[in-house]
PDB file of N, CA and C in Angstrom:
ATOM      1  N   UNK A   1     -13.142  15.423 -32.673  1.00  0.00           N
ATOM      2  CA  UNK A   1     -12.478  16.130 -31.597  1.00  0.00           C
ATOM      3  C   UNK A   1     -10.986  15.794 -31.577  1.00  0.00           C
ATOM      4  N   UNK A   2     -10.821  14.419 -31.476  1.00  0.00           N
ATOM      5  CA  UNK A   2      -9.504  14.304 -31.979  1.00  0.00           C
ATOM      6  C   UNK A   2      -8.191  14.896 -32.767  1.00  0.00           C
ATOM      7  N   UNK A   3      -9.341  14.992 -34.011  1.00  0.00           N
ATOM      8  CA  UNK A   3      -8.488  15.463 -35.064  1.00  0.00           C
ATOM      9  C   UNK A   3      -7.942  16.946 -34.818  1.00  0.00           C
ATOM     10  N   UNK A   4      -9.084  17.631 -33.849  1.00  0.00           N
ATOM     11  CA  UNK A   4      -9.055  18.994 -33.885  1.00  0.00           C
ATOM     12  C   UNK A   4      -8.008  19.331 -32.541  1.00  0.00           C
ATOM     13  N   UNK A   5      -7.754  18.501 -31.829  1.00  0.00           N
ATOM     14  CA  UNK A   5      -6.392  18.405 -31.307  1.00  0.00           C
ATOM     15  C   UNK A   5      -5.371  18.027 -31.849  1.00  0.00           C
ATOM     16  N   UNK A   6      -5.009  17.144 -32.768  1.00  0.00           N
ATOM     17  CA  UNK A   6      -4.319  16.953 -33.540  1.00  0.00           C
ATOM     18  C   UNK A   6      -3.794  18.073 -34.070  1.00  0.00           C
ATOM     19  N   UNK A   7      -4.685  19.082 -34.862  1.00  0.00           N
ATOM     20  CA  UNK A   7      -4.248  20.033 -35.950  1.00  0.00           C
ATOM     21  C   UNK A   7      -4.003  21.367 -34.665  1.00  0.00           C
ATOM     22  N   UNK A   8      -4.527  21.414 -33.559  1.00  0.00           N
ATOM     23  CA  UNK A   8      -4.088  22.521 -32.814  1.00  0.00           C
ATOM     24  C   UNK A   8      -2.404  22.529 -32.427  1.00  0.00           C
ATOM     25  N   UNK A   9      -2.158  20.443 -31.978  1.00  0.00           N
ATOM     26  CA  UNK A   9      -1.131  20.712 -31.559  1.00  0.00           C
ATOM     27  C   UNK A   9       0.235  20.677 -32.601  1.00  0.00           C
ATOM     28  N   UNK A  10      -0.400  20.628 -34.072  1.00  0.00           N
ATOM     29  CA  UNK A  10       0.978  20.893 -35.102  1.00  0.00           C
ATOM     30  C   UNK A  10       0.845  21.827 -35.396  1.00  0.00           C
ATOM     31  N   UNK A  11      -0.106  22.939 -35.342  1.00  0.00           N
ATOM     32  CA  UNK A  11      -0.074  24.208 -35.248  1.00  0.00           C
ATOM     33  C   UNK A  11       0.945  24.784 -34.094  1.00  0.00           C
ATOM     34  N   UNK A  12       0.443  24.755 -33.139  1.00  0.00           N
ATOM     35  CA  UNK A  12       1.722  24.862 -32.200  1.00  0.00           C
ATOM     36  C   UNK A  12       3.058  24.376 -31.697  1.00  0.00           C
ATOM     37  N   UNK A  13       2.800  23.185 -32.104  1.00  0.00           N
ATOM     38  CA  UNK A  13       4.556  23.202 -32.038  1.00  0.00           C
ATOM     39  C   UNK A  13       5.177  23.884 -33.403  1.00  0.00           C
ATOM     40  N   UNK A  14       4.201  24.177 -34.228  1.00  0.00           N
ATOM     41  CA  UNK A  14       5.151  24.584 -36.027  1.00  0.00           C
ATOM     42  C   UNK A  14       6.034  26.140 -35.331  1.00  0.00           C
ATOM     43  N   UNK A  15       5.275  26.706 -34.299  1.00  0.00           N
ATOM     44  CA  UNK A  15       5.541  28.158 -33.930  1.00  0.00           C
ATOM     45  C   UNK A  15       7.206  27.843 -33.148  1.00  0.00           C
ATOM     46  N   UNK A  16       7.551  26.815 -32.582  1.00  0.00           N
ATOM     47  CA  UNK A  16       8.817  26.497 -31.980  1.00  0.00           C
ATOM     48  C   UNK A  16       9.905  26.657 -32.455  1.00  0.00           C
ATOM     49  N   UNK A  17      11.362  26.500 -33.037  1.00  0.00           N
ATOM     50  CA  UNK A  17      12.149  25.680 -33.440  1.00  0.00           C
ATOM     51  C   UNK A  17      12.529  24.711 -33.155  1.00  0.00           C
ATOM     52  N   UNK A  18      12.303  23.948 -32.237  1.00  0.00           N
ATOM     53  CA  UNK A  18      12.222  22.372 -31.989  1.00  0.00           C
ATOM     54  C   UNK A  18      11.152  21.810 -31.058  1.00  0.00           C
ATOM     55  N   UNK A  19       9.829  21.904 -32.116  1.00  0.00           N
ATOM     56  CA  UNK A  19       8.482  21.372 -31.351  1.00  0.00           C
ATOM     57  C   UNK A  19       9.031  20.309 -30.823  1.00  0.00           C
ATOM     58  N   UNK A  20       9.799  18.732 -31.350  1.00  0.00           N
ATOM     59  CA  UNK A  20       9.594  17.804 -30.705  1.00  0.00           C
ATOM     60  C   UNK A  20      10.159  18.312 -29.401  1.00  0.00           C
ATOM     61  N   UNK A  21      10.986  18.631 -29.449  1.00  0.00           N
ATOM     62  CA  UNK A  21      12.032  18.949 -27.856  1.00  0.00           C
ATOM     63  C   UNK A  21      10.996  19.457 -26.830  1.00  0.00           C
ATOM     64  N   UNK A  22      10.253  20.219 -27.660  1.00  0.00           N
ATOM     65  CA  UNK A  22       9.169  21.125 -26.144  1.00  0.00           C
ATOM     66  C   UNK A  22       8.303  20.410 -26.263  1.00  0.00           C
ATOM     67  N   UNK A  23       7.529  19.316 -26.910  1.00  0.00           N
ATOM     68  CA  UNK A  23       6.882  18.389 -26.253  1.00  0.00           C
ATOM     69  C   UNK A  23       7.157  17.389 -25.243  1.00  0.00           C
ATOM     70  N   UNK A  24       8.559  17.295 -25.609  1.00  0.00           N
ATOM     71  CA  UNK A  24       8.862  16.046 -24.559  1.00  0.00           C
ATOM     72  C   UNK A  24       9.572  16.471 -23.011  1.00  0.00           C
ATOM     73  N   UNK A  25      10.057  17.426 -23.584  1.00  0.00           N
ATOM     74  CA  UNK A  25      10.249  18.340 -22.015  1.00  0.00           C
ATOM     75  C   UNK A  25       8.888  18.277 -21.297  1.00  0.00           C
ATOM     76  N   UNK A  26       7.626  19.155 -22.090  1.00  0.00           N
ATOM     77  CA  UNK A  26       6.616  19.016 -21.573  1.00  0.00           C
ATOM     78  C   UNK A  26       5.720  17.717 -20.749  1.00  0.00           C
ATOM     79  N   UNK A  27       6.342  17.095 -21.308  1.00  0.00           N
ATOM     80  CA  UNK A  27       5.864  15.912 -21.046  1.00  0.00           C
ATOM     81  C   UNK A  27       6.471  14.993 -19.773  1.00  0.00           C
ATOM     82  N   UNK A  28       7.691  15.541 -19.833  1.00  0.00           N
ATOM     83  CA  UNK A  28       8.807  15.117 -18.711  1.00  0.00           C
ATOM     84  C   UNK A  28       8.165  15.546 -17.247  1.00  0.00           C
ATOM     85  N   UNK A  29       7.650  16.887 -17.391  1.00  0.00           N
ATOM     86  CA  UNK A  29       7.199  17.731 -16.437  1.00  0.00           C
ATOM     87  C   UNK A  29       6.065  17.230 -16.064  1.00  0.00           C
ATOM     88  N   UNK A  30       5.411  16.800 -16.959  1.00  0.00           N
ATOM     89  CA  UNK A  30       3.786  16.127 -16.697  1.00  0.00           C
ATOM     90  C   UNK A  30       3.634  15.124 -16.026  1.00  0.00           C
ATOM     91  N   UNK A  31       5.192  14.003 -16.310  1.00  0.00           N
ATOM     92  CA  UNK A  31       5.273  13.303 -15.506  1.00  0.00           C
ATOM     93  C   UNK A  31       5.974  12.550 -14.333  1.00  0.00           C
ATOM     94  N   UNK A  32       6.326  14.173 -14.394  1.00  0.00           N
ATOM     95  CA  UNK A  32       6.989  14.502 -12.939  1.00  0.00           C
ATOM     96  C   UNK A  32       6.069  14.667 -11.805  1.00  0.00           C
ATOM     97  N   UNK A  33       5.020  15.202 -12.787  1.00  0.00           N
ATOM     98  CA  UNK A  33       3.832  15.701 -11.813  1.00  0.00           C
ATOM     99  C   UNK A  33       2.700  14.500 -11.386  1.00  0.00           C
ATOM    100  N   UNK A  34       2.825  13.437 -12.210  1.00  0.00           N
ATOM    101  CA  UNK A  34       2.398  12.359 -11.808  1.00  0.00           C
ATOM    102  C   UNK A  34       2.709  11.532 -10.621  1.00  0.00           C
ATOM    103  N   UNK A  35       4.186  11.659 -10.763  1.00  0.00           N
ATOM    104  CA  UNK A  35       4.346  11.107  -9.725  1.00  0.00           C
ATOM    105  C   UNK A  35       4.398  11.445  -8.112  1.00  0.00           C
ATOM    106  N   UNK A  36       3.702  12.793  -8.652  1.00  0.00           N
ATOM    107  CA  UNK A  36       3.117  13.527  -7.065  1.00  0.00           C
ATOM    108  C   UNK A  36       1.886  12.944  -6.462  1.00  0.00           C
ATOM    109  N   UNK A  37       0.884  12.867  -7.523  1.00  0.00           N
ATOM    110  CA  UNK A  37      -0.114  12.798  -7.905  1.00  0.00           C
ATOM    111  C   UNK A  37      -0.677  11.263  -7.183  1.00  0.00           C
ATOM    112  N   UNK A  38       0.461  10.192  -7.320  1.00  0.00           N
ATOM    113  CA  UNK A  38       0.795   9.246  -6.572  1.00  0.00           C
ATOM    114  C   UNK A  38       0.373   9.014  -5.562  1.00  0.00           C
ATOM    115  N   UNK A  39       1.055   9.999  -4.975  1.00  0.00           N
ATOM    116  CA  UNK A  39       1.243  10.023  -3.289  1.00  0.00           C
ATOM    117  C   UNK A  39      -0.984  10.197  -2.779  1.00  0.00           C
ATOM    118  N   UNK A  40      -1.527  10.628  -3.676  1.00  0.00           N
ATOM    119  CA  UNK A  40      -2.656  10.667  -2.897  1.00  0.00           C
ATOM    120  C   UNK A  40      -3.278   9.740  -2.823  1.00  0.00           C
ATOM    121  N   UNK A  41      -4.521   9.652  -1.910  1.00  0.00           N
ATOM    122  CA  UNK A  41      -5.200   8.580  -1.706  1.00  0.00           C
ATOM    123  C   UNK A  41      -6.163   8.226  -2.650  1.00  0.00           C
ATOM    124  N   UNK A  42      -6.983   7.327  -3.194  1.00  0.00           N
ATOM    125  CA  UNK A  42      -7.867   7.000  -3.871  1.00  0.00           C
ATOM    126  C   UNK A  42      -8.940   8.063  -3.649  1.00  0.00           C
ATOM    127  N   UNK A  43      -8.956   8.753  -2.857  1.00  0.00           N
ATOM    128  CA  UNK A  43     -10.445   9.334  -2.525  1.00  0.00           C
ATOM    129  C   UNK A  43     -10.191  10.527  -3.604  1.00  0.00           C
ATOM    130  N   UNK A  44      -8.770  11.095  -2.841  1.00  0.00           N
ATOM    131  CA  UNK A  44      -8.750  12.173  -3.807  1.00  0.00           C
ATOM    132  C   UNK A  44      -8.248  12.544  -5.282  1.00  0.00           C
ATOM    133  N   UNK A  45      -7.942  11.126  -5.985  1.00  0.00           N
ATOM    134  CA  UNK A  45      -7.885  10.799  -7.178  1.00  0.00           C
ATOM    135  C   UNK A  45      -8.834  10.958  -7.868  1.00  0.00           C
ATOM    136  N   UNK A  46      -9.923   9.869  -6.873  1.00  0.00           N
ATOM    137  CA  UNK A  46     -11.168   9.897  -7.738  1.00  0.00           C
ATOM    138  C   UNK A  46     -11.752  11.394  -7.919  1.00  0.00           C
ATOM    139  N   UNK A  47     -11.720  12.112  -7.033  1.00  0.00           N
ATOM    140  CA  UNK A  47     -12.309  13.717  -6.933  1.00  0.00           C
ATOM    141  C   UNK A  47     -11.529  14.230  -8.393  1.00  0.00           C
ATOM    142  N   UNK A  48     -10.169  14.236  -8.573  1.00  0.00           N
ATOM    143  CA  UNK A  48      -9.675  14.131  -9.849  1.00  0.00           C
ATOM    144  C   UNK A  48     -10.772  14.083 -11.223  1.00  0.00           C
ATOM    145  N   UNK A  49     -10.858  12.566 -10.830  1.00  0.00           N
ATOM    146  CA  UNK A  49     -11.156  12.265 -11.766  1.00  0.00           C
ATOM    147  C   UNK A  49     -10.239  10.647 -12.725  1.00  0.00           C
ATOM    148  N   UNK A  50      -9.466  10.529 -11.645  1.00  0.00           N
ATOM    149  CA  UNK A  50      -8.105   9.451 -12.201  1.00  0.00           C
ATOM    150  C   UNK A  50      -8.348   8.439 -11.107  1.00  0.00           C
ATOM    151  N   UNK A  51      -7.772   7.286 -11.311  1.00  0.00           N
ATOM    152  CA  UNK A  51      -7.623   5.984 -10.651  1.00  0.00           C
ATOM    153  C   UNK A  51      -6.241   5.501 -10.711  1.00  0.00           C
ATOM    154  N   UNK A  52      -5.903   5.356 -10.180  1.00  0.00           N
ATOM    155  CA  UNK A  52      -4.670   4.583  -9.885  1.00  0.00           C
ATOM    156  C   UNK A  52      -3.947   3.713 -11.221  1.00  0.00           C
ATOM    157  N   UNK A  53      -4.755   2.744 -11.754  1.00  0.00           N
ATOM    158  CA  UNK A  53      -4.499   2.438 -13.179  1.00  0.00           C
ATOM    159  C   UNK A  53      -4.207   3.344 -14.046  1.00  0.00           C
ATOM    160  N   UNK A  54      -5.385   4.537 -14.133  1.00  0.00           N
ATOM    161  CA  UNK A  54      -4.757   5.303 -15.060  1.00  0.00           C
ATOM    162  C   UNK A  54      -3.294   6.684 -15.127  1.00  0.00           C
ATOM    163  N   UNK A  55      -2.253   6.506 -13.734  1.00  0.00           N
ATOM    164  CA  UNK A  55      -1.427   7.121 -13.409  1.00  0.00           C
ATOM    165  C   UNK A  55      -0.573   6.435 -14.287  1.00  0.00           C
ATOM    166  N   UNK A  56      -0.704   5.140 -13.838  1.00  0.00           N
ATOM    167  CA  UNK A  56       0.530   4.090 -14.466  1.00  0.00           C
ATOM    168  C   UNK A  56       0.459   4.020 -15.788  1.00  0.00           C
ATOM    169  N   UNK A  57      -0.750   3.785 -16.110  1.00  0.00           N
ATOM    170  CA  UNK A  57      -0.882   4.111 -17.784  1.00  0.00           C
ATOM    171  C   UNK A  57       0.043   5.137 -18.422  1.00  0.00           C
ATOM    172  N   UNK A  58      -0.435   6.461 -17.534  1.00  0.00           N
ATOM    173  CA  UNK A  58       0.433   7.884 -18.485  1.00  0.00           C
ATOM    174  C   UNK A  58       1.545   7.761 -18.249  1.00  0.00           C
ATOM    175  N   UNK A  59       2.216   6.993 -17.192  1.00  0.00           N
ATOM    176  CA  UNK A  59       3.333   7.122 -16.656  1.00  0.00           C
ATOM    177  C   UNK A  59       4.551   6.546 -17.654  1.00  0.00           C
ATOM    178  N   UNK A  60       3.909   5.171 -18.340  1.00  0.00           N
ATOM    179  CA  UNK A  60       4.198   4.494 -19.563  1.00  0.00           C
ATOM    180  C   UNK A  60       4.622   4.951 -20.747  1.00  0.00           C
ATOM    181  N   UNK A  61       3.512   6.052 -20.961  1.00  0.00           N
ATOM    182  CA  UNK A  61       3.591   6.487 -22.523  1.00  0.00           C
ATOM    183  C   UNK A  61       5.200   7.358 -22.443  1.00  0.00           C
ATOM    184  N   UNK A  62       5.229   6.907 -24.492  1.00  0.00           N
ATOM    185  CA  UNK A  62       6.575   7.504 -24.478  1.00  0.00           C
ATOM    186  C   UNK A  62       6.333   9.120 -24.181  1.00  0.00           C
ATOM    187  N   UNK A  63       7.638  10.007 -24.156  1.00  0.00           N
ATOM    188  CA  UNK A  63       7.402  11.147 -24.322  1.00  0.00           C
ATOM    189  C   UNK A  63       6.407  12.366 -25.311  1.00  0.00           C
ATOM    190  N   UNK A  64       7.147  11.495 -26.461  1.00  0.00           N
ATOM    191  CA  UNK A  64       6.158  12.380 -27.220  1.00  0.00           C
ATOM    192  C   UNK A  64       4.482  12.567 -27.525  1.00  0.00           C
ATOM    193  N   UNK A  65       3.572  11.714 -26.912  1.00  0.00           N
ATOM    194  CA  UNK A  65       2.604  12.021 -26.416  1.00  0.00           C
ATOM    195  C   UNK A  65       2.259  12.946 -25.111  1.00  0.00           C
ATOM    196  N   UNK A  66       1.280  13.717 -25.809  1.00  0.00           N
ATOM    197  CA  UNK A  66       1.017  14.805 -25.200  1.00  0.00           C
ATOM    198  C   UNK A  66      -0.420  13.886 -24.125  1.00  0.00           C
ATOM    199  N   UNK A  67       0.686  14.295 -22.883  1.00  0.00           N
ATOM    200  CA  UNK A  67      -0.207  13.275 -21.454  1.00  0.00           C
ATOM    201  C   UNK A  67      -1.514  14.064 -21.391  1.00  0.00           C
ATOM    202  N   UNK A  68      -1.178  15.407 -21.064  1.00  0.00           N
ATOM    203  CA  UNK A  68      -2.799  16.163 -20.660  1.00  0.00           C
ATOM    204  C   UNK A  68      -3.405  15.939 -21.646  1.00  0.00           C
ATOM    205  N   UNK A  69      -3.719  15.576 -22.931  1.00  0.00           N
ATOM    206  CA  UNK A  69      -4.928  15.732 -23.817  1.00  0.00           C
ATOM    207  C   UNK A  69      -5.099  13.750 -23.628  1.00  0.00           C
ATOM    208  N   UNK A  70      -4.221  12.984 -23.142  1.00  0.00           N
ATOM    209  CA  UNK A  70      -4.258  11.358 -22.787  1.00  0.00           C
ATOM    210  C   UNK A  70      -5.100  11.732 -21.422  1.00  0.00           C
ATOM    211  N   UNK A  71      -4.865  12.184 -20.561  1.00  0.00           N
ATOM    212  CA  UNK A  71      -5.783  12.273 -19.320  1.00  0.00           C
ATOM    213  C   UNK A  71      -7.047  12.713 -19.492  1.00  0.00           C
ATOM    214  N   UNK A  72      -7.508  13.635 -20.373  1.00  0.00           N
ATOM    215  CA  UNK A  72      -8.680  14.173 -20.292  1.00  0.00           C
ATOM    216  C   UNK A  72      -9.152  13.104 -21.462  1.00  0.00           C
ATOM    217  N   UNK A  73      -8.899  12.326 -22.362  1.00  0.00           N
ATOM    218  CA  UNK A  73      -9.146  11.268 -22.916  1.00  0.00           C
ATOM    219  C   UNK A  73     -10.103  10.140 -21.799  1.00  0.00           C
ATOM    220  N   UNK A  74      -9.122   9.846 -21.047  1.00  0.00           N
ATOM    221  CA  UNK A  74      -9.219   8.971 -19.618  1.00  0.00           C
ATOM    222  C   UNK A  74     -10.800   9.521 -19.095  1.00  0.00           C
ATOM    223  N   UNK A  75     -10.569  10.619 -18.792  1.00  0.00           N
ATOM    224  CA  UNK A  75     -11.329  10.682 -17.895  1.00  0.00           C
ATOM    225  C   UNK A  75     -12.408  11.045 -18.819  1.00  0.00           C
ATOM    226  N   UNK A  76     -12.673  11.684 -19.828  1.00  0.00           N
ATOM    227  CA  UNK A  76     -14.232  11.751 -20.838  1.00  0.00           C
ATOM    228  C   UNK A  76     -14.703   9.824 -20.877  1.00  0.00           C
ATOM    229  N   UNK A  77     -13.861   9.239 -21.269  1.00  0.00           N
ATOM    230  CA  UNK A  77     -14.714   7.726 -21.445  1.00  0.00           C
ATOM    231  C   UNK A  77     -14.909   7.468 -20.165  1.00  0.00           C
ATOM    232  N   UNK A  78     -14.508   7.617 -18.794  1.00  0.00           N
ATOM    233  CA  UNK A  78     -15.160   7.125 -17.698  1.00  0.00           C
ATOM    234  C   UNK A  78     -16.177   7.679 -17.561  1.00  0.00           C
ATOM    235  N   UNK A  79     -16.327   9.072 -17.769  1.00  0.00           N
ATOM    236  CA  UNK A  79     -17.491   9.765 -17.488  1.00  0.00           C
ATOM    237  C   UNK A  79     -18.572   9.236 -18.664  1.00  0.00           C
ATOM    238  N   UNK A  80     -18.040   9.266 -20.042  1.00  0.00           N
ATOM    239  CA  UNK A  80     -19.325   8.429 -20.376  1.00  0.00           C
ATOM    240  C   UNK A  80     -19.626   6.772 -20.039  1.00  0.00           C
ATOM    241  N   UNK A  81     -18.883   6.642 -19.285  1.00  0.00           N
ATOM    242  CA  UNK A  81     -19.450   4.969 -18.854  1.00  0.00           C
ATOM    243  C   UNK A  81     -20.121   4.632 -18.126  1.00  0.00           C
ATOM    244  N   UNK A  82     -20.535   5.979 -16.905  1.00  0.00           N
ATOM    245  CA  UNK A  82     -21.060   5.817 -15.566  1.00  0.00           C
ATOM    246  C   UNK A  82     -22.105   6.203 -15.735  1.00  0.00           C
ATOM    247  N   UNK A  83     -22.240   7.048 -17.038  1.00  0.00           N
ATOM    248  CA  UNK A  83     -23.584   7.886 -17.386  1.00  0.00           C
ATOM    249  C   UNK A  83     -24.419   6.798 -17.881  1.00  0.00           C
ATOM    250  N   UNK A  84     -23.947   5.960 -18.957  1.00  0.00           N
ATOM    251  CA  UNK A  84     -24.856   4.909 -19.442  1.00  0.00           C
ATOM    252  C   UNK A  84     -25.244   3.528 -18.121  1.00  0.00           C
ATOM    253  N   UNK A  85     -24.781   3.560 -17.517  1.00  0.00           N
ATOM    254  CA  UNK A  85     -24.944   2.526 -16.189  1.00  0.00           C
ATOM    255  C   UNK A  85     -26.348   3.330 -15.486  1.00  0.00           C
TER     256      UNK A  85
END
């Protein structure tokens, strides 16, 4: 699955003239939007699907990681962790 994000997203940035630039813009925005995301309470994080740890986490990464395919990362291994419990 990985990989197959991988090859989607050099497929798409190849269509750009400066993929890196529109990733990291993108990414700027993503975590702009994090820090909205902030402001809520645990309850409605968790409804998310995110925890508080993992805001700060994305908040970290450099730009050029692509955050939304890091969040839904996040949140597939929690979901398989709760399942095996």
């Amino acid at each position: 699955m990985r990989d197959f994000i991988l090859t989607q997203s050099i497929a798409r940035d190849s269509a750009f003239v400066f993929p890196k630039l529109r990733r990291m813009l993108r990414s700027w925005f993503v975590k702009r939007d994090l820090a909205r995301l902030e402001r809520f309470d645990d309850y409605m994080l968790s409804d998310i699907g995110l925890t508080r740890g993992d805001l700060r986490h994305l908040r970290r990464l450099p730009l050029d990681v692509d955050l939304t395919h890091e969040m839904d990362r996040l949140r597939e291994t929690r979901a398989r962790g709760t399942r095996r419990a």
